[in-house]
Structure formats: structure tokens, C-alpha cells
C-alpha atoms as a PDB file:
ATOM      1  CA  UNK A   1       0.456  20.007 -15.808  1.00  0.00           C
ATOM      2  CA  UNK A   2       2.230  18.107 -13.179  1.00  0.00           C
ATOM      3  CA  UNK A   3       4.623  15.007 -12.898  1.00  0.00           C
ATOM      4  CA  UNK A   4       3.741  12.050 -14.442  1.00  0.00           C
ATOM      5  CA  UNK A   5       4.383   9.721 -10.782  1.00  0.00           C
ATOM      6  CA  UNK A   6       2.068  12.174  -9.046  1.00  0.00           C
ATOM      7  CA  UNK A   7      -1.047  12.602 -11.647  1.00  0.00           C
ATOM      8  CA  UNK A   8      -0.552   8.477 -12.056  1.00  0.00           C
ATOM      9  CA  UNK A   9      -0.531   7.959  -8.159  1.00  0.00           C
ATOM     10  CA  UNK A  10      -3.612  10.351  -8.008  1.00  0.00           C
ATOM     11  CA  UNK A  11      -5.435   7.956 -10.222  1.00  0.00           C
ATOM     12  CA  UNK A  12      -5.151   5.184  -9.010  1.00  0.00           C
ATOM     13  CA  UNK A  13      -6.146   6.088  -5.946  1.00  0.00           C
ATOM     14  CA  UNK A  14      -8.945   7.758  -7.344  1.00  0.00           C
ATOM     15  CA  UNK A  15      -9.792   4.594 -10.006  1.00  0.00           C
ATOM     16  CA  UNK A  16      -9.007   2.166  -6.556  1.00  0.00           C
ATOM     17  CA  UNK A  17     -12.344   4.446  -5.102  1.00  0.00           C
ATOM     18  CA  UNK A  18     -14.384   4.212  -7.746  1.00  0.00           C
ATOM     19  CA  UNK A  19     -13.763   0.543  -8.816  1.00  0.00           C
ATOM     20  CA  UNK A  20     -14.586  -0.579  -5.486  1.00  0.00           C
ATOM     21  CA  UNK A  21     -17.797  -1.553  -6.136  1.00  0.00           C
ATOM     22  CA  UNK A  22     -17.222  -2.671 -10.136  1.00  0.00           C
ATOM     23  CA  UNK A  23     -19.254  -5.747 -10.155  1.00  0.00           C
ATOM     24  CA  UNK A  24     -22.982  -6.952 -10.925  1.00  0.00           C
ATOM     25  CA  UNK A  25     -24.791  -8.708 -13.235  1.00  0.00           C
ATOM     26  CA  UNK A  26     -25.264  -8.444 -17.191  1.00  0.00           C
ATOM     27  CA  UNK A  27     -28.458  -7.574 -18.737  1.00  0.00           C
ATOM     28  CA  UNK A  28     -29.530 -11.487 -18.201  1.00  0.00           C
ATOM     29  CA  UNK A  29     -28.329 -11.988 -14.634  1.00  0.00           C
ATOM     30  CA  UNK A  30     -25.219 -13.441 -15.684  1.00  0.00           C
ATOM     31  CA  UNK A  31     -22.870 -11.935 -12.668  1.00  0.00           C
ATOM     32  CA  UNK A  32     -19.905 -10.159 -13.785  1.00  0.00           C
ATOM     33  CA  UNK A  33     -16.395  -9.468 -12.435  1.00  0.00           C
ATOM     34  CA  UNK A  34     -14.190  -6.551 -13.110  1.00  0.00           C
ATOM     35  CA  UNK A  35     -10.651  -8.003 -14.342  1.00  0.00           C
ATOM     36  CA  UNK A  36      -8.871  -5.626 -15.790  1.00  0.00           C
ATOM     37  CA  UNK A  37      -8.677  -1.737 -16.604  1.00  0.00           C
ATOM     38  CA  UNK A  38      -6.466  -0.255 -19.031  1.00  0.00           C
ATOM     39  CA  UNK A  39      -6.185   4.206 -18.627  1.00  0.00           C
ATOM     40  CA  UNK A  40      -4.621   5.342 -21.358  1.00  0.00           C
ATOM     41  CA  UNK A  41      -2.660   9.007 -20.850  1.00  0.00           C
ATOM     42  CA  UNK A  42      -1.032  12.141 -22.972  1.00  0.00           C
ATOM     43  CA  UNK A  43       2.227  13.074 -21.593  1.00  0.00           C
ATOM     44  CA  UNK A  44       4.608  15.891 -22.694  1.00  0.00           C
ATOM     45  CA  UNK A  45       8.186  16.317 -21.506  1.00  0.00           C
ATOM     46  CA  UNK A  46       9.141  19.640 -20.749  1.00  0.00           C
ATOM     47  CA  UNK A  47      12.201  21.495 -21.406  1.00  0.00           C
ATOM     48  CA  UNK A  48      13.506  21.493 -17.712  1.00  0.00           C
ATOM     49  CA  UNK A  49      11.981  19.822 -14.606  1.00  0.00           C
ATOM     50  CA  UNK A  50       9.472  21.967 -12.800  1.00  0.00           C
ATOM     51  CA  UNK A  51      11.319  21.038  -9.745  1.00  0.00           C
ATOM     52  CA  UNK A  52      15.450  21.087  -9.419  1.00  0.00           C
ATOM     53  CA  UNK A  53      16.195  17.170  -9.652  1.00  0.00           C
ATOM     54  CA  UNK A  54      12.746  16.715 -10.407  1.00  0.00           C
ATOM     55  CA  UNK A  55      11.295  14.248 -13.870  1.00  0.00           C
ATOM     56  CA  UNK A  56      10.728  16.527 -17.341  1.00  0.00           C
ATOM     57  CA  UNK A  57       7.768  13.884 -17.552  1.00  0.00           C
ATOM     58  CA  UNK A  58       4.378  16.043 -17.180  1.00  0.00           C
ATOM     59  CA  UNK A  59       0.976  14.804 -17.497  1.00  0.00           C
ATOM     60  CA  UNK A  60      -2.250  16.431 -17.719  1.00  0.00           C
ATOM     61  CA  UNK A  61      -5.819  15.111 -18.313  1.00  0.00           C
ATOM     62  CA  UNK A  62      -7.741  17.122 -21.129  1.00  0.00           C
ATOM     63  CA  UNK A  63     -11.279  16.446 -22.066  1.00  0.00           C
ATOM     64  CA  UNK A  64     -10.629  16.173 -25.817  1.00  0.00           C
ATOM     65  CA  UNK A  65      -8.327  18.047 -28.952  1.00  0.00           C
ATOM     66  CA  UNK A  66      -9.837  19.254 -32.160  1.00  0.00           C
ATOM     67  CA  UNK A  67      -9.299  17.287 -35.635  1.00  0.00           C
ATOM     68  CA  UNK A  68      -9.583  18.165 -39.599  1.00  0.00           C
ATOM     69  CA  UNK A  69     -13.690  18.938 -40.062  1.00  0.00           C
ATOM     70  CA  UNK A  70     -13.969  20.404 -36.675  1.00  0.00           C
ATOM     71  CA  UNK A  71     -14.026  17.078 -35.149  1.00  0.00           C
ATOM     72  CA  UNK A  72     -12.931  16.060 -31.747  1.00  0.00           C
ATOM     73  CA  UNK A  73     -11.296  12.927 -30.181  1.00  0.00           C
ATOM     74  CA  UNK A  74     -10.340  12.024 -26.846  1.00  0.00           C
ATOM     75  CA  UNK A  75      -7.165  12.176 -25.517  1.00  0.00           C
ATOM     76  CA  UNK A  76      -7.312   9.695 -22.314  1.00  0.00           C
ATOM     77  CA  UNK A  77      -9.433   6.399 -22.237  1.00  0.00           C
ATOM     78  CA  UNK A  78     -10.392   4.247 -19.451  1.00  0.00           C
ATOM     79  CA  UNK A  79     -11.139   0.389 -20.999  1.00  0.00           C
ATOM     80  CA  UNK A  80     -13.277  -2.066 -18.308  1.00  0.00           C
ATOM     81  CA  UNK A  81     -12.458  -5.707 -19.015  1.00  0.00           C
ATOM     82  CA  UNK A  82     -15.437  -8.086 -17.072  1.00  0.00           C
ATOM     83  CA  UNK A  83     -15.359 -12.024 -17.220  1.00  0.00           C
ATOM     84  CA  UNK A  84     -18.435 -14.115 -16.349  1.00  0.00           C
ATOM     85  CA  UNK A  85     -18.842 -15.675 -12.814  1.00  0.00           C
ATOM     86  CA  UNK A  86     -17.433 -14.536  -9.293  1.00  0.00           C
ATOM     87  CA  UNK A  87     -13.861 -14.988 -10.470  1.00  0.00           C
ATOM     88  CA  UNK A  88     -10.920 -15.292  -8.506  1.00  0.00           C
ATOM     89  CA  UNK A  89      -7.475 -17.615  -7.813  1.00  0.00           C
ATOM     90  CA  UNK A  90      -6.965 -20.235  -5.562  1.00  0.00           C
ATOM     91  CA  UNK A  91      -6.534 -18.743  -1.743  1.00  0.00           C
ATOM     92  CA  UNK A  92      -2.909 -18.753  -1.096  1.00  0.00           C
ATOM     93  CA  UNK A  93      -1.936 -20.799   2.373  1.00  0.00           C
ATOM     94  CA  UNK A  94      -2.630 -18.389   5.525  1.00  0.00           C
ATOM     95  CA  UNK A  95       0.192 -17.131   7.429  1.00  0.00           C
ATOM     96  CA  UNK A  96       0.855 -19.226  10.246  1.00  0.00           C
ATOM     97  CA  UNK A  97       0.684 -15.970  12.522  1.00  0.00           C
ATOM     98  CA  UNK A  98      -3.009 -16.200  12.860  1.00  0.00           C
ATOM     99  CA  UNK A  99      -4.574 -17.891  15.926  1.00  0.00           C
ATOM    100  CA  UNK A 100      -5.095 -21.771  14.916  1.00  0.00           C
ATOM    101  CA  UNK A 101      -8.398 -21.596  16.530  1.00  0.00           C
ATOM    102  CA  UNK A 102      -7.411 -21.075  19.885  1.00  0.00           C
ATOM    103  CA  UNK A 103      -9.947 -20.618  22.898  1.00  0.00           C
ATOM    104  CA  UNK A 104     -11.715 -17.621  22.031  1.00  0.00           C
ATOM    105  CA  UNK A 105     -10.537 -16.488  18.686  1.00  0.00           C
ATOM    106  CA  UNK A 106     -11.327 -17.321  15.109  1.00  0.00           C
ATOM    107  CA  UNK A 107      -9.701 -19.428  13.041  1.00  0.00           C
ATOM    108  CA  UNK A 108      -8.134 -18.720   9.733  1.00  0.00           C
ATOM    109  CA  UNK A 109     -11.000 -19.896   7.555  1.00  0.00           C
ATOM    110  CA  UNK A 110     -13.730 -18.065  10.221  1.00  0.00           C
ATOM    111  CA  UNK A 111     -11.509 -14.909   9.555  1.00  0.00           C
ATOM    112  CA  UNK A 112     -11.629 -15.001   5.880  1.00  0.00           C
ATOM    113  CA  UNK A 113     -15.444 -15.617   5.614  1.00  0.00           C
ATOM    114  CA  UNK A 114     -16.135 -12.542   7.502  1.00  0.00           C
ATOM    115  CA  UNK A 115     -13.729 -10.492   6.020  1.00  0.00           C
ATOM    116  CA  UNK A 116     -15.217 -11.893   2.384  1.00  0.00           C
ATOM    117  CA  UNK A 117     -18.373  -9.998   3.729  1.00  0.00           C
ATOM    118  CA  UNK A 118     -16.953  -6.876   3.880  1.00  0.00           C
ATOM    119  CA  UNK A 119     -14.296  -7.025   0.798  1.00  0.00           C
ATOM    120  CA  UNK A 120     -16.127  -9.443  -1.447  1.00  0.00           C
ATOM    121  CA  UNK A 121     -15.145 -12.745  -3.123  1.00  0.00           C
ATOM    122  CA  UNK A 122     -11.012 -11.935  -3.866  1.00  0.00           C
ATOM    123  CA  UNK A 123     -10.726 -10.629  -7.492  1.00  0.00           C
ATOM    124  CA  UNK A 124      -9.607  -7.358  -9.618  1.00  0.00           C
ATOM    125  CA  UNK A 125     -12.585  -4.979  -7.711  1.00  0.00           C
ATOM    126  CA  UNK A 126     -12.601  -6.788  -4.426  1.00  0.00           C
ATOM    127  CA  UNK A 127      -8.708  -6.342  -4.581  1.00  0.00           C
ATOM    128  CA  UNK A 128      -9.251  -1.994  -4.431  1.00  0.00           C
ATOM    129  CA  UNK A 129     -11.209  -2.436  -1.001  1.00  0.00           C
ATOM    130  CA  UNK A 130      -8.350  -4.624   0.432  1.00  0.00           C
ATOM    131  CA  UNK A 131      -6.148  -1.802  -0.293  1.00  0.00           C
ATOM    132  CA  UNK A 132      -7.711   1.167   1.052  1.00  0.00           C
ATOM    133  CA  UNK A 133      -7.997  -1.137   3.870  1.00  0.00           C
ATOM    134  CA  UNK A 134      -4.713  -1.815   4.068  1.00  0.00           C
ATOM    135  CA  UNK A 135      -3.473   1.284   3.490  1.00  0.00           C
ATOM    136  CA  UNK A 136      -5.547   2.836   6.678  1.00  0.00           C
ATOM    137  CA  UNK A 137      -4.751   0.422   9.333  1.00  0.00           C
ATOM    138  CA  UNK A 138      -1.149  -0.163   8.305  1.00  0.00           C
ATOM    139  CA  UNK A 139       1.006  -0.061  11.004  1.00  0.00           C
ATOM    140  CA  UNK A 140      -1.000   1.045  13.670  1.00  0.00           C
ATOM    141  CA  UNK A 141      -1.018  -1.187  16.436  1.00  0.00           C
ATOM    142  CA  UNK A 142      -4.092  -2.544  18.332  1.00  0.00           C
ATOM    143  CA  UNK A 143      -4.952   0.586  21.024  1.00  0.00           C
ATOM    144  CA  UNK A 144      -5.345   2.528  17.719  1.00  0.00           C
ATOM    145  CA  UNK A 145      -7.233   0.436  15.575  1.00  0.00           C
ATOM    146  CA  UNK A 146     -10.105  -0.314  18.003  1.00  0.00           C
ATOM    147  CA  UNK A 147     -11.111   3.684  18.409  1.00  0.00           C
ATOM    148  CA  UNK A 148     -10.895   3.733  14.518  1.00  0.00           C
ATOM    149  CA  UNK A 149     -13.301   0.541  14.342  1.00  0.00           C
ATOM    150  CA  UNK A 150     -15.724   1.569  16.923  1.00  0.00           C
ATOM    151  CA  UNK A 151     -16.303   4.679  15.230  1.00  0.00           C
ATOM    152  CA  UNK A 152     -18.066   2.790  12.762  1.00  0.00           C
ATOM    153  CA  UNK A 153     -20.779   2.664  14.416  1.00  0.00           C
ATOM    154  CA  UNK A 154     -23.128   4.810  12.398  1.00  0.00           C
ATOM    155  CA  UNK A 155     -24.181   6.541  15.654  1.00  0.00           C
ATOM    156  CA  UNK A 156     -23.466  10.276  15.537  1.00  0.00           C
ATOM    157  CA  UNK A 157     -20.922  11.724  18.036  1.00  0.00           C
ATOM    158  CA  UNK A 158     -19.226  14.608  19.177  1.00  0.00           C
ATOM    159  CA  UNK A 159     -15.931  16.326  17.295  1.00  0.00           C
ATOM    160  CA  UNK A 160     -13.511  13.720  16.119  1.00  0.00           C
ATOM    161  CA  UNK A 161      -9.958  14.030  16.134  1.00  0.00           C
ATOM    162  CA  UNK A 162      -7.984  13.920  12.938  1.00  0.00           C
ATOM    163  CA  UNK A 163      -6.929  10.468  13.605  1.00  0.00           C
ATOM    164  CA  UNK A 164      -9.981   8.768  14.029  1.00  0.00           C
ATOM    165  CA  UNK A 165     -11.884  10.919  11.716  1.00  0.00           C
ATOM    166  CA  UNK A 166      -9.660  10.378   7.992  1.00  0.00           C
ATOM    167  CA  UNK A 167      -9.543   6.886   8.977  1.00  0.00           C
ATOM    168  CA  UNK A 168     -13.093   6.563   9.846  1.00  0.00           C
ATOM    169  CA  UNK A 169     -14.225   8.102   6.087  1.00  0.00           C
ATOM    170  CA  UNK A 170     -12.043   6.188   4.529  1.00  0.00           C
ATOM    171  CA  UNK A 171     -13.262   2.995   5.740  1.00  0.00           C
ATOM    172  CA  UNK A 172     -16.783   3.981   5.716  1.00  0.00           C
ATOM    173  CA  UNK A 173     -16.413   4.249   1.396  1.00  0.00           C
ATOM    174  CA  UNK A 174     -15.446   0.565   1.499  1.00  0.00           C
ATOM    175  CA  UNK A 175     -17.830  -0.164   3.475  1.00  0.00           C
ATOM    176  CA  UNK A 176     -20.517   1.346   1.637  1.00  0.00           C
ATOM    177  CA  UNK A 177     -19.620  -0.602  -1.732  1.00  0.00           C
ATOM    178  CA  UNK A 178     -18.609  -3.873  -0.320  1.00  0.00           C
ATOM    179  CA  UNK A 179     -21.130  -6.565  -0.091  1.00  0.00           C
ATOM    180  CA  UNK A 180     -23.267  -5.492   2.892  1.00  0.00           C
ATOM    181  CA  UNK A 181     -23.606  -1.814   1.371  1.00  0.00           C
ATOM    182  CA  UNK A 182     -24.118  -0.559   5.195  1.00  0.00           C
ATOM    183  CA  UNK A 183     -21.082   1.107   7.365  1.00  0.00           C
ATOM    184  CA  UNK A 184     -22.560  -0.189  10.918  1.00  0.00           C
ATOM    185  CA  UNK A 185     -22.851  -3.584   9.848  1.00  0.00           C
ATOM    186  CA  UNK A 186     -19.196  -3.925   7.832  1.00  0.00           C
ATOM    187  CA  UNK A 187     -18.128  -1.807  11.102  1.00  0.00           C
ATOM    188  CA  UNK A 188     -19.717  -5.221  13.272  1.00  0.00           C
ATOM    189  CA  UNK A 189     -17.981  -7.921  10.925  1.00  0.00           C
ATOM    190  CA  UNK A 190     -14.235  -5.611  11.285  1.00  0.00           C
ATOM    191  CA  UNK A 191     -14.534  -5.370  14.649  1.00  0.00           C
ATOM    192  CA  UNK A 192     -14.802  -9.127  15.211  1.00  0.00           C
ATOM    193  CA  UNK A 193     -11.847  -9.826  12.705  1.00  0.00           C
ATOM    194  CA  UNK A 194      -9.753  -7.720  14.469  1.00  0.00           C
ATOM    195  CA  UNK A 195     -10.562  -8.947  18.098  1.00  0.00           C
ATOM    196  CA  UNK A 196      -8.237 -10.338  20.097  1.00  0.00           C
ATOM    197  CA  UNK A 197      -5.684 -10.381  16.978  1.00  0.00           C
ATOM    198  CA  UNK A 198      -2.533  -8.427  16.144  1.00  0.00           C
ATOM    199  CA  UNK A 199      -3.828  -6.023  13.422  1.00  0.00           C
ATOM    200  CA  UNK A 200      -0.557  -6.477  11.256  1.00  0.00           C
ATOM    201  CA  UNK A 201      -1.488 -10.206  11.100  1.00  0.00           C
ATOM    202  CA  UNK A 202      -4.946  -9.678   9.888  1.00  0.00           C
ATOM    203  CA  UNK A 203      -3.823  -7.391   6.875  1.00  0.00           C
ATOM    204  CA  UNK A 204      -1.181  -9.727   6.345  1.00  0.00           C
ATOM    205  CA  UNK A 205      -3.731 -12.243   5.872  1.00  0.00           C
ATOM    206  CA  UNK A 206      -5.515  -9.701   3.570  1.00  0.00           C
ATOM    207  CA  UNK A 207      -2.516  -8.709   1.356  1.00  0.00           C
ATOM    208  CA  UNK A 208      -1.484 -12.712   1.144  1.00  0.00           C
ATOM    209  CA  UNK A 209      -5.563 -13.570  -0.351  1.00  0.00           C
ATOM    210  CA  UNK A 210      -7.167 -10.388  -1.974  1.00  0.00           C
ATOM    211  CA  UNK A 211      -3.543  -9.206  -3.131  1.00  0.00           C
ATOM    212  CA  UNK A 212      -3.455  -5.432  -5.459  1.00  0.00           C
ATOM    213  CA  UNK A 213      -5.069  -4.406  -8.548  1.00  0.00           C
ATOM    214  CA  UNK A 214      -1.537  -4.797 -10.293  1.00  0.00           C
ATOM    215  CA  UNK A 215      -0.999  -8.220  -9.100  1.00  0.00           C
ATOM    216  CA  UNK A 216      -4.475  -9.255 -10.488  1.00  0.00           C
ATOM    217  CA  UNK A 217      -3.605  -6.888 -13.727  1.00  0.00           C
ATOM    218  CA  UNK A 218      -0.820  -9.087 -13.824  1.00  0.00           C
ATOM    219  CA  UNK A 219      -2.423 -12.516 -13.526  1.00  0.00           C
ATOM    220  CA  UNK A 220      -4.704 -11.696 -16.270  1.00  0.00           C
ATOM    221  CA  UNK A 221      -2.013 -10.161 -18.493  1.00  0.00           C
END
């Protein structure tokens, strides 16, 4: 068993992964968005905390725990919630930071139709790409990003360092479930979003339209 905020920050990371690429169609074509998912958990507290100042909340995930007749039921559950159609709010007003279509470099509305190729239409699934996104590039500034873009590629190279290669795989799994299902061509469409543009801006811009998984949660709560 461990703590309950590590196993719980474990999955979601995990769920954030394997939700990426949570949407299709029905049996009759009808295309389908993932709103909401509810994980259901068994906790125990423990007599002390396994750590000193540490929670007496412990988790653990077990497949299943035996009934009367020799029966079994689960003891965790993972419910998928889908609505009909694409989905989505209203896009939130873009943050005046990003170029107003000055000489050279997109503008706000060129930025987010690329970057709607690469994340999908803004929604609960959509919303778990944005993140991992996030999450990589935050904080680096430009003369680290572009290494980490170009490596995307799809070419095979020599020995990466640590910080282009964690980065690199961790993009590449967005990549592969987003729309265009292809790391060198989601590589192409990031590398233009991010030319010529102050990489906070752009995942400000990101945060501010595809928002989190809780936020949509929320909206649909």
C-alpha cells in the first residue's frame, strides 16, 4: 500500500495517457466524446503514517475480494461517460500576449487551428493531451524547446541526452493519439506553433482553451 496523494497522482497520470485518445464513433457512426470518468478506490487508514509527518491514508488497487457463495466483486471501478457530437465550450478570449498577426507570425485563430490538429477539438479527452503537453514544455524557454521539437522528426539519430529524450517520448504518445495519429507530422504542425513565439505564451494559450480534465469534470458536474 502507499499514500493515498501518491497512488491518486499516479493515476491520473496514467488515466491522462490512456484517455488521450477516448473518442470515436458509436456502432452507427454517431461520433462520440469522452466527458467524464468517475475511478472509484478502497482506502484503509493505518495505525501510524508510514512516513514521520506523513498521511495514515493508504491506498492500494486489488483485482477483486471474495463474497458469501464463493463469489467475487470488484473493489475499484473506472465509469466512461460519452455525449454525442464533437463537444466542447465556447473558446475563451486569447491572451493578448500572442502576436496579433504580425509580419511573419500566426495569428491567434491560425495558432489554434493547428494546434486543434494535434490536440483535437477542446473537450474532456482532448483536454489530457493539452496537459502532458503542458506539463513537458513548461517553463522551458525557447533555445530548449526547439531541440525538443526537432527531435520529432521520426528520423533515427544518435544517443539522446536525458533532456531531449523524456521530453521527446512524452510528446511522441500525444502525438500518436491525437488527430493526425503520426509523430513527424504533429512534430511539423508544433514546430510551426511554436516559431517565432515565446513558448510560455503558446501554452498559455493552451491552458486558457483546452483547460484540465478536472475543469471539464467540473463543467459537466
Amino acid at each position: 500500500m502507499k499514500p493515498l496523494t501518491e497512488l491518486v497522482e499516479e493515476l491520473r497520470r496514467e488515466l491522462s495517457i490512456a484517455l488521450a485518445g477516448e473518442a470515436g464513433r458509436s456502432a452507427d457512426g454517431v461520433p462520440l466524446t469522452l466527458r467524464k470518468a468517475t475511478l472509484t478506490l478502497q482506502i484503509a487508514m493505518a495505525e501510524k503514517p508510514p512516513h514521520p509527518g506523513g498521511s495514515r491514508l493508504l491506498a492500494t488497487l486489488i483485482d477483486r475480494t471474495p463474497v458469501e457463495n464463493g463469489a467475487t466483486h470488484p473493489l475499484q471501478t473506472l465509469t466512461l461517460e460519452y455525449q454525442v457530437g464533437s463537444g466542447g465550450l465556447p473558446e475563451p478570449a486569447t491572451p493578448p500576449a500572442i502576436a496579433q498577426g504580425a509580419r511573419g507570425q500566426a495569428t491567434p485563430e491560425q495558432l489554434l487551428q493547428e494546434l486543434r490538429r494535434v490536440l483535437g477539438e477542446p473537450g474532456f479527452d482532448s483536454a489530457a493531451r493539452a496537459t502532458v503537453l503542458c506539463e513537458t514544455l513548461e517553463g522551458r524557454p525557447r533555445q530548449e524547446v526547439e531541440p525538443i521539437l526537432a527531435s520529432l522528426d521520426g528520423k533515427p539519430g544518435g544517443p539522446e541526452a536525458p533532456e531531449i529524450r523524456k521530453p521527446r517520448h512524452s510528446l511522441s504518445g500525444i502525438l500518436r493519439t491525437g488527430p493526425l495519429r503520426s509523430v513527424p507530422e504533429g512534430g511539423e504542425v508544433l514546430r510551426r506553433v511554436f516559431a517565432g513565439q515565446d513558448p510560455a505564451v503558446i501554452l498559455q494559450l493552451v491552458r486558457a482553451t483546452w483547460k484540465t480534465q478536472d475543469a471539464w469534470l467540473s463543467e459537466g458536474s
